[in-house]
PDB file of N, CA and C in Angstrom:
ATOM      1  N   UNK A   1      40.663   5.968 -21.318  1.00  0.00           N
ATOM      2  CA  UNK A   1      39.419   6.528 -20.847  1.00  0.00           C
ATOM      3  C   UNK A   1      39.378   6.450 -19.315  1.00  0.00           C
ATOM      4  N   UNK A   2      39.021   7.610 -18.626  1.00  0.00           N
ATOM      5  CA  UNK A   2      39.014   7.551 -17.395  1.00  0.00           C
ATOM      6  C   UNK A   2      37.385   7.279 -16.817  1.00  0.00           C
ATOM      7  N   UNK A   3      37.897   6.201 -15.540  1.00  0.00           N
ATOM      8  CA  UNK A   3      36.644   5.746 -14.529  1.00  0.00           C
ATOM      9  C   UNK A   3      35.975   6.697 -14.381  1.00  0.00           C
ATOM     10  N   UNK A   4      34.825   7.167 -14.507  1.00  0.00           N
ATOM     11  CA  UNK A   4      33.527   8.100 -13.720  1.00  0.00           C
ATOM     12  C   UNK A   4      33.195   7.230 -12.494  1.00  0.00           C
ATOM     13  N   UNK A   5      33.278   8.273 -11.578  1.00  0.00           N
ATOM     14  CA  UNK A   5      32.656   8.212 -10.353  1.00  0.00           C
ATOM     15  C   UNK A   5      31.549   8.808 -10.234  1.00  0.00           C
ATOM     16  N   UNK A   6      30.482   8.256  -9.629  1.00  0.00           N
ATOM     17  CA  UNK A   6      29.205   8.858  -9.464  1.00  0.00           C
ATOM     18  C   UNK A   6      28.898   8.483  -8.009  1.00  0.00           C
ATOM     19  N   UNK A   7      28.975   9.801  -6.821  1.00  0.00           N
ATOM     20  CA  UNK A   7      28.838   9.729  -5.663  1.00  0.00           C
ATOM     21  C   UNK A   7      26.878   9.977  -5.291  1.00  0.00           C
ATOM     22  N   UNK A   8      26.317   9.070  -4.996  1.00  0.00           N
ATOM     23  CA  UNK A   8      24.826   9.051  -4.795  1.00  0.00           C
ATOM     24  C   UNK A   8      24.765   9.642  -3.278  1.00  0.00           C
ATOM     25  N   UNK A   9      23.454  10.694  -3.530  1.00  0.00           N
ATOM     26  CA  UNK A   9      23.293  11.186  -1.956  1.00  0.00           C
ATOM     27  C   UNK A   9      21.986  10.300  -1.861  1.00  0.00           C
ATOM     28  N   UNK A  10      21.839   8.967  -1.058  1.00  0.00           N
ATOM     29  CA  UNK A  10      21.320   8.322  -1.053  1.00  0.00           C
ATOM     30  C   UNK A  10      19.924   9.142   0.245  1.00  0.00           C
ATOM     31  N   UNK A  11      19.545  10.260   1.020  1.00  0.00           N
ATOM     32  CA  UNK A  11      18.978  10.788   1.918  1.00  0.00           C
ATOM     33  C   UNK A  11      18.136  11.953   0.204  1.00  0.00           C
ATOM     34  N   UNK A  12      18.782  12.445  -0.541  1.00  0.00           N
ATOM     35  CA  UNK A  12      17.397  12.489  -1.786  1.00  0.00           C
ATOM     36  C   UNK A  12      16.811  11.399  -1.839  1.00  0.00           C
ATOM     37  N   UNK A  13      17.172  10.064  -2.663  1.00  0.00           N
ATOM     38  CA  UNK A  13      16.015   9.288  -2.851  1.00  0.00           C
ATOM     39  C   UNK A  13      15.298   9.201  -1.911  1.00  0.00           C
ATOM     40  N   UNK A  14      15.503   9.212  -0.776  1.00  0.00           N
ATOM     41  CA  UNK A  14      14.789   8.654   0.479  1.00  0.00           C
ATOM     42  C   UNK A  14      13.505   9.337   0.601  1.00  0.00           C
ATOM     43  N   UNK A  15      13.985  10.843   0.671  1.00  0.00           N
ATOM     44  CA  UNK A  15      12.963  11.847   0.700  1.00  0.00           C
ATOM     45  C   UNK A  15      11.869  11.795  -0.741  1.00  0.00           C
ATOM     46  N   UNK A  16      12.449  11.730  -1.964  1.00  0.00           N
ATOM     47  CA  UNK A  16      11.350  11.716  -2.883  1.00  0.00           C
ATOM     48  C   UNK A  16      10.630  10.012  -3.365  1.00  0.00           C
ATOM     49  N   UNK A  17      11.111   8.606  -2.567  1.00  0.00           N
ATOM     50  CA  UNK A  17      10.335   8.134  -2.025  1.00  0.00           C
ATOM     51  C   UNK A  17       9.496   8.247  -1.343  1.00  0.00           C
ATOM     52  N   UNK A  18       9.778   9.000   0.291  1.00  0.00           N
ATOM     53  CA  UNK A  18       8.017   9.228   1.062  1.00  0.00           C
ATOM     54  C   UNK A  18       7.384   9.902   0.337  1.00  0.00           C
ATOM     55  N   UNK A  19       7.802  10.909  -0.292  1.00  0.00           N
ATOM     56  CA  UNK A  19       6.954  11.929  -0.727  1.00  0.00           C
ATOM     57  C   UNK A  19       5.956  11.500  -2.042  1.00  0.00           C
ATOM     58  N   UNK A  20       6.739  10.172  -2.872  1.00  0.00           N
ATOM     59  CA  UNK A  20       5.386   9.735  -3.596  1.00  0.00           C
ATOM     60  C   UNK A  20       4.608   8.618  -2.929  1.00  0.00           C
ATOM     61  N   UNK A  21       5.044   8.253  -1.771  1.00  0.00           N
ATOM     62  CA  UNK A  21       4.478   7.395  -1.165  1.00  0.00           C
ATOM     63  C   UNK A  21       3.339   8.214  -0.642  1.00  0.00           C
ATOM     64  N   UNK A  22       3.668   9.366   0.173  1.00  0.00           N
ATOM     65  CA  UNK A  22       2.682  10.469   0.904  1.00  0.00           C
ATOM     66  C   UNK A  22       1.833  10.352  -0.652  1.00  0.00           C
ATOM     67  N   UNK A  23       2.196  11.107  -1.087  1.00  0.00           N
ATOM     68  CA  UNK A  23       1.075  11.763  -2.023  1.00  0.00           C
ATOM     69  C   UNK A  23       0.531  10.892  -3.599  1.00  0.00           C
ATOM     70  N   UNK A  24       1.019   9.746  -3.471  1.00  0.00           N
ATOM     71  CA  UNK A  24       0.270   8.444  -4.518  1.00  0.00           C
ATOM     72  C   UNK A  24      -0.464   7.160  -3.729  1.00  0.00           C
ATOM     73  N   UNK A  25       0.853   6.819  -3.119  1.00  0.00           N
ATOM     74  CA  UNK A  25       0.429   5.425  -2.778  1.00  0.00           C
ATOM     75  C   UNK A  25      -0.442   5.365  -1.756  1.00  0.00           C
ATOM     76  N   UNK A  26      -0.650   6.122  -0.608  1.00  0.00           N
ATOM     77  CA  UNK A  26      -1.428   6.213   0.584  1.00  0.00           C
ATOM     78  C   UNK A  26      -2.659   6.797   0.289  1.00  0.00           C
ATOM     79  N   UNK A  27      -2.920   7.555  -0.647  1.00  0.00           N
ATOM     80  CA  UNK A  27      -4.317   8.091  -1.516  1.00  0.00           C
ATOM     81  C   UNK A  27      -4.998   6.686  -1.588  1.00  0.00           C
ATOM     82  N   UNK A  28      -4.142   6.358  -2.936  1.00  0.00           N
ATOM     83  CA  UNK A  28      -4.889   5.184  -3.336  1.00  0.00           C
ATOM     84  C   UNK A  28      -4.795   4.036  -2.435  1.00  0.00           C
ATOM     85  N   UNK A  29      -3.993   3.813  -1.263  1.00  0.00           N
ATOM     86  CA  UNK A  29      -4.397   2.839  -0.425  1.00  0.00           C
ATOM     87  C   UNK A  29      -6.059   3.184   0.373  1.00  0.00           C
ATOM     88  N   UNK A  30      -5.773   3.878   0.652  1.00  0.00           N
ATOM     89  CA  UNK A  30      -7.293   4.607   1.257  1.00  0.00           C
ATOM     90  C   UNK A  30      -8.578   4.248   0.343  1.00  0.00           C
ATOM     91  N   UNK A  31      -8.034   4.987  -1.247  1.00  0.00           N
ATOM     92  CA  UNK A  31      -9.493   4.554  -1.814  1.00  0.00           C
ATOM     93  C   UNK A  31     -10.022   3.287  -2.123  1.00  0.00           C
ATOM     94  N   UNK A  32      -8.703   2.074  -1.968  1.00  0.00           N
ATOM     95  CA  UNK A  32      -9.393   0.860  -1.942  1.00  0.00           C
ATOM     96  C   UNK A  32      -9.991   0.323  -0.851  1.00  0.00           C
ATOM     97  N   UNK A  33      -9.299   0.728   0.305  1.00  0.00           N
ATOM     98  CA  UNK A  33      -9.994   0.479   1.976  1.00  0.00           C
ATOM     99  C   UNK A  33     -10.878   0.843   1.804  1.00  0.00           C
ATOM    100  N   UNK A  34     -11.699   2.383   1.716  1.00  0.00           N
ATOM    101  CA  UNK A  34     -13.181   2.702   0.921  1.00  0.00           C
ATOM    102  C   UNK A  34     -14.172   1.770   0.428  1.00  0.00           C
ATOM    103  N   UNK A  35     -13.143   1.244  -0.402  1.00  0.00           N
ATOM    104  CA  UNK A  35     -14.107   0.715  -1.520  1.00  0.00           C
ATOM    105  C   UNK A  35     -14.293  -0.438  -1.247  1.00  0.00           C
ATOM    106  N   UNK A  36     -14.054  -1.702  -0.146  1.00  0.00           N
ATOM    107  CA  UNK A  36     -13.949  -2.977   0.174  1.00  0.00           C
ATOM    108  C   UNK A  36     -15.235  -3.276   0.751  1.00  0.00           C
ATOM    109  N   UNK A  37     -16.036  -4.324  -0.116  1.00  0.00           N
ATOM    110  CA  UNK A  37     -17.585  -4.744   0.754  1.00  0.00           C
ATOM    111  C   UNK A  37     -17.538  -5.941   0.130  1.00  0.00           C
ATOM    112  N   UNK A  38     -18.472  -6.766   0.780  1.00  0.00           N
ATOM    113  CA  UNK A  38     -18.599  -8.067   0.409  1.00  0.00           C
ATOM    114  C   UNK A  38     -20.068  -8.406   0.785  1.00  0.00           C
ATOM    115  N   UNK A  39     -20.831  -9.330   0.387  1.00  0.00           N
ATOM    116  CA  UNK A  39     -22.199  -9.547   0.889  1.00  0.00           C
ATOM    117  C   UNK A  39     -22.338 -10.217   2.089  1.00  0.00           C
ATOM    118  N   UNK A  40     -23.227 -10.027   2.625  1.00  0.00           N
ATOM    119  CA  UNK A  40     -23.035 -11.078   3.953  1.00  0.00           C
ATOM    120  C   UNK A  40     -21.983 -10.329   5.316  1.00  0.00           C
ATOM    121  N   UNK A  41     -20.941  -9.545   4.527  1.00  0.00           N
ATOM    122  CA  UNK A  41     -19.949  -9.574   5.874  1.00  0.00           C
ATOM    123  C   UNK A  41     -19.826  -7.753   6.057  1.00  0.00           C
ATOM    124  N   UNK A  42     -20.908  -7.399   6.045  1.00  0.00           N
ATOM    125  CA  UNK A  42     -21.166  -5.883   6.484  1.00  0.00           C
ATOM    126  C   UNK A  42     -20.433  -5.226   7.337  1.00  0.00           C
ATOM    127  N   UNK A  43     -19.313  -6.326   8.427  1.00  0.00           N
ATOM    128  CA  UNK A  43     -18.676  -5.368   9.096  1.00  0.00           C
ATOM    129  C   UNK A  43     -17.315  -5.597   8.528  1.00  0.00           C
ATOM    130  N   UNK A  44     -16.651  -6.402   7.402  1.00  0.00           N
ATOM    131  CA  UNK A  44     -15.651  -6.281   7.241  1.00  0.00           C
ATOM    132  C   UNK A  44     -14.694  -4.663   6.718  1.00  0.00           C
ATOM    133  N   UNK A  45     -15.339  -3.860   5.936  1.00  0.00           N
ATOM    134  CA  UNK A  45     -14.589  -2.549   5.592  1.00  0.00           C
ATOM    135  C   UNK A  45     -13.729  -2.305   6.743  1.00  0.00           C
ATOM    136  N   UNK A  46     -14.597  -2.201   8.175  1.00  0.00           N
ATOM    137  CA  UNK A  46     -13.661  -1.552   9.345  1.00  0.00           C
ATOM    138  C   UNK A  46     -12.836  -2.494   9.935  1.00  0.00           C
ATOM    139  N   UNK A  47     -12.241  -3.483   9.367  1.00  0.00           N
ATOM    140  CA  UNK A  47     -11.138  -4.223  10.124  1.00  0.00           C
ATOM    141  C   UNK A  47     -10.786  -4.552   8.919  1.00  0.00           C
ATOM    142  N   UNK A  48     -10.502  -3.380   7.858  1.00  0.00           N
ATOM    143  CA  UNK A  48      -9.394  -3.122   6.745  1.00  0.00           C
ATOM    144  C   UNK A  48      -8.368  -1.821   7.072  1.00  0.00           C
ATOM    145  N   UNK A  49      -7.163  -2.208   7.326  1.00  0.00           N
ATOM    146  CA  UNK A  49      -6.338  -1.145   7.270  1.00  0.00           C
ATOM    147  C   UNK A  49      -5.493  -0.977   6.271  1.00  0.00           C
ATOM    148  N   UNK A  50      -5.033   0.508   6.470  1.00  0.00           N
ATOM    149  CA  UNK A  50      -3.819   0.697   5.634  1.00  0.00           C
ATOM    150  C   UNK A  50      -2.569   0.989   6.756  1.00  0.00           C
ATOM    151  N   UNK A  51      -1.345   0.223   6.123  1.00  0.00           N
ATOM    152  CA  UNK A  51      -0.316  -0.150   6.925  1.00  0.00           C
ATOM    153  C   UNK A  51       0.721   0.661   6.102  1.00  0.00           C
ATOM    154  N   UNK A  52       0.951   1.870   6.408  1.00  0.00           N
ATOM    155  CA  UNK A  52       2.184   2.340   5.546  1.00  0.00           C
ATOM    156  C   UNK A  52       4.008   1.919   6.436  1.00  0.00           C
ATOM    157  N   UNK A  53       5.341   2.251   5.557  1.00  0.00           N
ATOM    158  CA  UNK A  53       6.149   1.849   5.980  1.00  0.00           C
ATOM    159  C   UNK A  53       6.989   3.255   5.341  1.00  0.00           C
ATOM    160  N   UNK A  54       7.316   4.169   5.822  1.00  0.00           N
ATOM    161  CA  UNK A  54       7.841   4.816   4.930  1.00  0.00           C
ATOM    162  C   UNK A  54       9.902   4.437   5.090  1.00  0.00           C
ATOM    163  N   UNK A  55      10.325   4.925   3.702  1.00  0.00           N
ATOM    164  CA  UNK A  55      11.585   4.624   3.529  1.00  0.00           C
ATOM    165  C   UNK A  55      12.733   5.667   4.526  1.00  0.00           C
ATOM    166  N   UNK A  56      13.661   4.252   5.365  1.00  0.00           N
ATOM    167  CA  UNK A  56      14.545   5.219   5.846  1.00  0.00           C
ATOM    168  C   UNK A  56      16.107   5.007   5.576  1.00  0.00           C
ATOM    169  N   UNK A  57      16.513   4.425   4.087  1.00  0.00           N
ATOM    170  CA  UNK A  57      17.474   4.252   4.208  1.00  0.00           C
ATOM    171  C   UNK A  57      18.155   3.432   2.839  1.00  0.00           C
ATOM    172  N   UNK A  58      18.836   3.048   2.767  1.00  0.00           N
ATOM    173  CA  UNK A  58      18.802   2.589   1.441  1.00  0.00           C
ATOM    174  C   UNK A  58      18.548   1.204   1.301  1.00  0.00           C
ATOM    175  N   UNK A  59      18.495   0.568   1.998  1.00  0.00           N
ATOM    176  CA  UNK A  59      17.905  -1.109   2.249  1.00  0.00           C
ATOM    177  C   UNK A  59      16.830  -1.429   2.471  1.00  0.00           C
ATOM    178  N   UNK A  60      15.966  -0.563   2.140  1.00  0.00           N
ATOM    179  CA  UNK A  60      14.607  -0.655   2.227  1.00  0.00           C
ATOM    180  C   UNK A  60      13.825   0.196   1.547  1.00  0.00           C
ATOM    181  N   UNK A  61      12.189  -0.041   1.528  1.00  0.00           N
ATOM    182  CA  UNK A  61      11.765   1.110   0.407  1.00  0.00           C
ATOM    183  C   UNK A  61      10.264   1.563   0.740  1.00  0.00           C
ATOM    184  N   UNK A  62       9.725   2.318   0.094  1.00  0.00           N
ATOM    185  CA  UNK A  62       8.722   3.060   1.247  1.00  0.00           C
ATOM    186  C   UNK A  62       7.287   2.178   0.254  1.00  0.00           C
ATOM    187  N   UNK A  63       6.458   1.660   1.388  1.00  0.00           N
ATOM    188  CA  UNK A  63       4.954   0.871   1.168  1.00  0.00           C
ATOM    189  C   UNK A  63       4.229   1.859   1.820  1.00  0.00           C
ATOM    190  N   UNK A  64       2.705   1.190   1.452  1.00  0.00           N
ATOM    191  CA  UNK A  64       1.874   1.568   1.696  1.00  0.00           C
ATOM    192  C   UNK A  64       0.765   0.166   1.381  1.00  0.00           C
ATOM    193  N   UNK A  65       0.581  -0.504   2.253  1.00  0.00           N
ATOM    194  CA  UNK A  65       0.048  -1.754   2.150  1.00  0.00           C
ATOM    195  C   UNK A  65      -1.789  -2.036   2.833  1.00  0.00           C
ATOM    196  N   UNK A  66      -2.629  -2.506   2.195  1.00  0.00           N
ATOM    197  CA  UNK A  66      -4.112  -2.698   2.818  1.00  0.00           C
ATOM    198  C   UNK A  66      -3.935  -4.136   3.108  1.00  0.00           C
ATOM    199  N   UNK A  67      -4.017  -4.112   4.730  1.00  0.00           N
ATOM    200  CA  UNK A  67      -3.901  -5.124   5.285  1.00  0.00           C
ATOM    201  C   UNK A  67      -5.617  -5.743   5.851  1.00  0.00           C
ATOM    202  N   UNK A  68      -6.003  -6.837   5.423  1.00  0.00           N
ATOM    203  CA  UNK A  68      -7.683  -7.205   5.777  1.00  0.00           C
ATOM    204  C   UNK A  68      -7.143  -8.195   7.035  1.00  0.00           C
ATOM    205  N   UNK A  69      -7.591  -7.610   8.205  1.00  0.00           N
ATOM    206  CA  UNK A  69      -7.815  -8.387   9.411  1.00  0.00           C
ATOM    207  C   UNK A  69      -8.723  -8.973   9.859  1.00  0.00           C
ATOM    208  N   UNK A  70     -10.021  -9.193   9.025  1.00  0.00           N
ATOM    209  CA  UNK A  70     -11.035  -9.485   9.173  1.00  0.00           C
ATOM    210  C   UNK A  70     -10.341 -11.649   9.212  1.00  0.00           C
ATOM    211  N   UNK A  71     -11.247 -11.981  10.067  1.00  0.00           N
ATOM    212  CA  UNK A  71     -11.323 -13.580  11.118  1.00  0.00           C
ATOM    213  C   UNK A  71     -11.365 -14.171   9.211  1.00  0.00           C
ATOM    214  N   UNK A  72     -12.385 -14.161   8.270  1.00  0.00           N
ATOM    215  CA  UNK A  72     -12.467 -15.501   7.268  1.00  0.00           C
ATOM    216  C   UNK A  72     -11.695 -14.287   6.245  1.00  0.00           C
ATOM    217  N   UNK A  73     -10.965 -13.669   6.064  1.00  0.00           N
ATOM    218  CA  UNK A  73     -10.445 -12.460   4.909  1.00  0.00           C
ATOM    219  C   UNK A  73     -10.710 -13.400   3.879  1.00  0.00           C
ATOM    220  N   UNK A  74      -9.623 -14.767   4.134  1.00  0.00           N
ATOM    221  CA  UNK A  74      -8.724 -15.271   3.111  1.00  0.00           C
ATOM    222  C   UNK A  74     -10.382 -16.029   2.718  1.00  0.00           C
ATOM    223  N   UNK A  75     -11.424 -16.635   2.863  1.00  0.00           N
ATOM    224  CA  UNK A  75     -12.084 -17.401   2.211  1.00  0.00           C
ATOM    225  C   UNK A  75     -13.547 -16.095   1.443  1.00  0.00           C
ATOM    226  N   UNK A  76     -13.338 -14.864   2.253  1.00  0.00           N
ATOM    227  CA  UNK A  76     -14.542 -13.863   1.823  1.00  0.00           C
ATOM    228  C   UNK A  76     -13.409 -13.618   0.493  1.00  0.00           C
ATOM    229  N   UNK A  77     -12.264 -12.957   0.237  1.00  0.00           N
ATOM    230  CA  UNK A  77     -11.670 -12.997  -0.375  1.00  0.00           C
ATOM    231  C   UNK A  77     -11.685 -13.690  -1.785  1.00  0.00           C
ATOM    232  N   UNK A  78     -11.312 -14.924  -1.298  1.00  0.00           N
ATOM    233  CA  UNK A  78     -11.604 -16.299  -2.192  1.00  0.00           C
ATOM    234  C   UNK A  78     -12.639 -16.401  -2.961  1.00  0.00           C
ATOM    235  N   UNK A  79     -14.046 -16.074  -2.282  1.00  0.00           N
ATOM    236  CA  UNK A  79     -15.774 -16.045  -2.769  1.00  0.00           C
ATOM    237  C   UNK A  79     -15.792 -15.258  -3.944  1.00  0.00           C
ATOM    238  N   UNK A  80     -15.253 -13.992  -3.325  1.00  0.00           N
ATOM    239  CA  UNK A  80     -16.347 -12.501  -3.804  1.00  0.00           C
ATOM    240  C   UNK A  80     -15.153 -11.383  -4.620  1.00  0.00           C
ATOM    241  N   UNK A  81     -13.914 -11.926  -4.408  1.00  0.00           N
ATOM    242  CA  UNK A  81     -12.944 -10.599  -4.539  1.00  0.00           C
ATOM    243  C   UNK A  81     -12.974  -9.695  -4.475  1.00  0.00           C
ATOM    244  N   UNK A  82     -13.282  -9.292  -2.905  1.00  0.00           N
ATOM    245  CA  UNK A  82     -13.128  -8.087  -2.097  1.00  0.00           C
ATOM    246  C   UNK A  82     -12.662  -7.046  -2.650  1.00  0.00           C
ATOM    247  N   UNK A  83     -11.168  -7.183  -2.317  1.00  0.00           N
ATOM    248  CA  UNK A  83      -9.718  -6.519  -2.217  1.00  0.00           C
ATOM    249  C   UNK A  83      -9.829  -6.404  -3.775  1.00  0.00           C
ATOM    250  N   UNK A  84      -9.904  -7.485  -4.592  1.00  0.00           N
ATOM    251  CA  UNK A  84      -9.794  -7.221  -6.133  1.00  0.00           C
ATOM    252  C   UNK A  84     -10.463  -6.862  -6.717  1.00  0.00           C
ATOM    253  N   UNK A  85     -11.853  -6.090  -6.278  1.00  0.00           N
ATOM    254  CA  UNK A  85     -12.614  -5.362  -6.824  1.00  0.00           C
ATOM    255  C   UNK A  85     -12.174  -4.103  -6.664  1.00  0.00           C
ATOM    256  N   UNK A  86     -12.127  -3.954  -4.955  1.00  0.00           N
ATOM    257  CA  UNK A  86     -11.762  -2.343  -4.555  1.00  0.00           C
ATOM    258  C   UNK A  86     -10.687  -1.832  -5.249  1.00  0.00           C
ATOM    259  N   UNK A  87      -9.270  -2.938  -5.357  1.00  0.00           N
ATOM    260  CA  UNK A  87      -8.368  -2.117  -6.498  1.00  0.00           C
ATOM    261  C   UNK A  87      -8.617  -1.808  -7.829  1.00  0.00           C
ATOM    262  N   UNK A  88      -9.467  -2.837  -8.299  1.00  0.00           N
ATOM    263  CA  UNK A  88      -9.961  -2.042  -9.648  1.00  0.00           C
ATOM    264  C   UNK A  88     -10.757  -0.991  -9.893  1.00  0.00           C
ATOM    265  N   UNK A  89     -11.529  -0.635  -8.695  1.00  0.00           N
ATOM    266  CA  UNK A  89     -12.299   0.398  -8.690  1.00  0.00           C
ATOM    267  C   UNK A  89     -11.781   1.734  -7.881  1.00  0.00           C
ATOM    268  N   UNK A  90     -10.595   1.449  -7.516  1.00  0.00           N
ATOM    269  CA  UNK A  90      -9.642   2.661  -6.813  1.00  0.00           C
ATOM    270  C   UNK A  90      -8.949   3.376  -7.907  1.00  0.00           C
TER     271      UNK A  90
END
């Protein structure tokens, strides 16, 4: 039985990575940034970003990440589940 070779054009995946990154993951990063409130901390939504990374190569892979920069994230977080509401409701 002869070896199969299978030569990968590794610059497709690449491309239909961003492209569900563009058109899935960065949607729904957005609609959880949207959706992020907590009581008490009325200005946190706007020092929620979305941090995308798109893929350039084969050692890496394309994100789309909601990063909370807000000063207490980690203890408003902790309280109220911010972030874990907005994804369930994204």
């Amino acid at each position: 039985m002869a070896d199969v070779k299978i030569k990968w054009r590794i610059g497709a995946f690449v491309e239909i990575a961003n492209a569900v990154n563009a058109a899935v993951c960065i949607p729904a990063a957005q609609r959880v940034k949207g959706a992020v409130t907590a009581p008490g901390h009325e200005d946190m939504p706007r020092m929620v970003h979305v941090v995308t990374d798109p893929r350039s190569g084969a050692g890496d892979f394309a994100h789309a990440r909601v990063v909370n920069a807000y000063p207490s994230a980690l203890q408003v977080e902790a309280k109220y589940g911010s972030l874990a509401r907005a994804l369930g409701s994204a």
